[in-house]
Protein backbone atom coordinates (compact mmCIF):
# COMPACT_ATOMS: atom_id res chain seq x y z
CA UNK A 1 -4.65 -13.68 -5.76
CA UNK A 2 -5.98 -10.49 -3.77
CA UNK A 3 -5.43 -9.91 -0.18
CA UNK A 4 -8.01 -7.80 1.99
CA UNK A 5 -7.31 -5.86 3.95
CA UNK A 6 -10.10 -4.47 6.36
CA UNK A 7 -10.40 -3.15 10.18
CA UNK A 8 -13.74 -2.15 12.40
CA UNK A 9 -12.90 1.39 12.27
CA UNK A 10 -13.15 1.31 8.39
CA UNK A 11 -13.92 -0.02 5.21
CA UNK A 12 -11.78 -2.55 3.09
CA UNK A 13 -8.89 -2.34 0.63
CA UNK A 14 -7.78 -5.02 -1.79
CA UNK A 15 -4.55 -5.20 -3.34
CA UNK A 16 -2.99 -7.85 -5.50
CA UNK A 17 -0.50 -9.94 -4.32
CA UNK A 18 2.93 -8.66 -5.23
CA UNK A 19 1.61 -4.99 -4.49
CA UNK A 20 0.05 -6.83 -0.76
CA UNK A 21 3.71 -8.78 -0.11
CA UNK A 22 5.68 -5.23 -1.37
CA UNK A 23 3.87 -3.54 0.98
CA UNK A 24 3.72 -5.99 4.13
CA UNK A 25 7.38 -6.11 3.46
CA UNK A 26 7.94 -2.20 3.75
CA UNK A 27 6.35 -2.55 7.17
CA UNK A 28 8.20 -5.19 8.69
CA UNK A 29 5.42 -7.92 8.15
CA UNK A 30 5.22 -11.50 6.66
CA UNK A 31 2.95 -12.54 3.93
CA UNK A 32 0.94 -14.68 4.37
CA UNK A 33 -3.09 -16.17 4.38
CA UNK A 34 -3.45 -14.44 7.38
CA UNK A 35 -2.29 -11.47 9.29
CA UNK A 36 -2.63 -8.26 11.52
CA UNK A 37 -1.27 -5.00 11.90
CA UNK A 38 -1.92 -4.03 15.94
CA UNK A 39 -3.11 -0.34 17.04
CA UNK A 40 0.34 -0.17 18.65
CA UNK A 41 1.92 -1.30 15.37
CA UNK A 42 0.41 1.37 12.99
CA UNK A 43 2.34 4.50 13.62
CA UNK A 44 5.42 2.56 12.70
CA UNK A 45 4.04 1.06 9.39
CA UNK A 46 2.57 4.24 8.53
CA UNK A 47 6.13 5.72 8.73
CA UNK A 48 7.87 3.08 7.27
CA UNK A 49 5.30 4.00 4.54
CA UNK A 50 5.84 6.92 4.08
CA UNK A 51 9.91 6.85 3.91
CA UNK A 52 9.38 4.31 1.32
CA UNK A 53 6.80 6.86 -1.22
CA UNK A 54 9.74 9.34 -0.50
CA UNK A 55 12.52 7.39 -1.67
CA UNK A 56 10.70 5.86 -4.60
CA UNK A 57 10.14 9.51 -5.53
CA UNK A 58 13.90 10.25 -4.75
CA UNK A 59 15.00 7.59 -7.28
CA UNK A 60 16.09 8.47 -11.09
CA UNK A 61 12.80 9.21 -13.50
CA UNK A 62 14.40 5.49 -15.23
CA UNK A 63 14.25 3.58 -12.23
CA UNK A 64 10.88 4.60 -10.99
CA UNK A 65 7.51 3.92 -11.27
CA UNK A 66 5.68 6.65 -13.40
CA UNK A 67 2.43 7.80 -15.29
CA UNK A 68 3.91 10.96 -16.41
CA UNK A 69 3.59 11.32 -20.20
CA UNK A 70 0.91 8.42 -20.43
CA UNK A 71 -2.30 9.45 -22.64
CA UNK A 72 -5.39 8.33 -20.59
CA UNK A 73 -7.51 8.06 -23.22
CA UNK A 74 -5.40 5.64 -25.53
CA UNK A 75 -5.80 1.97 -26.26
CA UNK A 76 -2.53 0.72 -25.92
CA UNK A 77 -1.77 0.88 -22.18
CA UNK A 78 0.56 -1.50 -21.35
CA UNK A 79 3.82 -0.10 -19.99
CA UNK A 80 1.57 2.04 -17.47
CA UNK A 81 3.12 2.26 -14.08
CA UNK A 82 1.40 2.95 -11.02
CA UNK A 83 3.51 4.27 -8.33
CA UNK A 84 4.22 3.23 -4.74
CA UNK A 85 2.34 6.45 -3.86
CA UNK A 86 -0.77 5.66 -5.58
CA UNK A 87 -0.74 1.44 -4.14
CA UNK A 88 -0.09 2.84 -0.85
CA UNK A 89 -1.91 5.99 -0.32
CA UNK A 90 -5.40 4.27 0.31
CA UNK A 91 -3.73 1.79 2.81
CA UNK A 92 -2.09 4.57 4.29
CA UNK A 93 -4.99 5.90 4.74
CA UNK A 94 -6.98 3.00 6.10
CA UNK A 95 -3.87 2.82 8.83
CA UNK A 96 -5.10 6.29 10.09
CA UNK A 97 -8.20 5.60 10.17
CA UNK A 98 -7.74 2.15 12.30
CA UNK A 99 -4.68 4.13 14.70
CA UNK A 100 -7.47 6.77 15.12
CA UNK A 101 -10.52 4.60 16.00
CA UNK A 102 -8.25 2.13 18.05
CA UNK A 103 -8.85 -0.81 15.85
CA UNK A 104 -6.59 -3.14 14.40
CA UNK A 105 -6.41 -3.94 10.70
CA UNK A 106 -5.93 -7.54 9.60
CA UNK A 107 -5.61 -8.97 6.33
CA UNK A 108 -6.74 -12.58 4.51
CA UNK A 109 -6.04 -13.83 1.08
């Protein structure tokens, strides 16, 4: 299942569900079919964002997420991570964008 996430002041981003509900979670929300993240909310998900990519990066090379050491171009990809950093970063990003046009982002499954 994807969830959407999408405001006025910008364009969409899709994640898939555990990456959606890890991330709602890391701000304080609940998952769900339905949702929204207020203008007034957004500095403090953004944050909450942000101390979360820090303390993933913090945590031993074993325990984290990584693509360090991963060969782009071969076959065989399973066991490739993606870091918090790289799911969050566009969302983070869409957050901004919303806090700075004064639009709320919402999200629907």
């Amino acid at each position: 299942m994807l969830y959407q996430f999408k405001s006025r002041a910008t364009g969409s981003v899709f994640m898939i569900q555990s990456v959606a509900e890890h991330v709602l979670a890391i701000i304080g929300k609940e998952p769900g079919q339905t949702g929204i993240i207020t203008v007034e909310q957004i500095p403090a998900a953004v944050a909450a964002l942000h101390k979360a990519v820090e303390e993933s990066k913090a945590a031993p090379q074993d325990t984290r997420e990584s693509t360090a050491d991963v060969d782009p171009n071969a076959d065989d990809q399973e066991g490739l991570a993606v870091s918090l950093a790289q799911r969050a970063y566009p969302f983070i990003e869409m957050l901004e964008e919303a806090h700075r046009g004064g639009k709320d982002v919402t999200w629907g499954v």
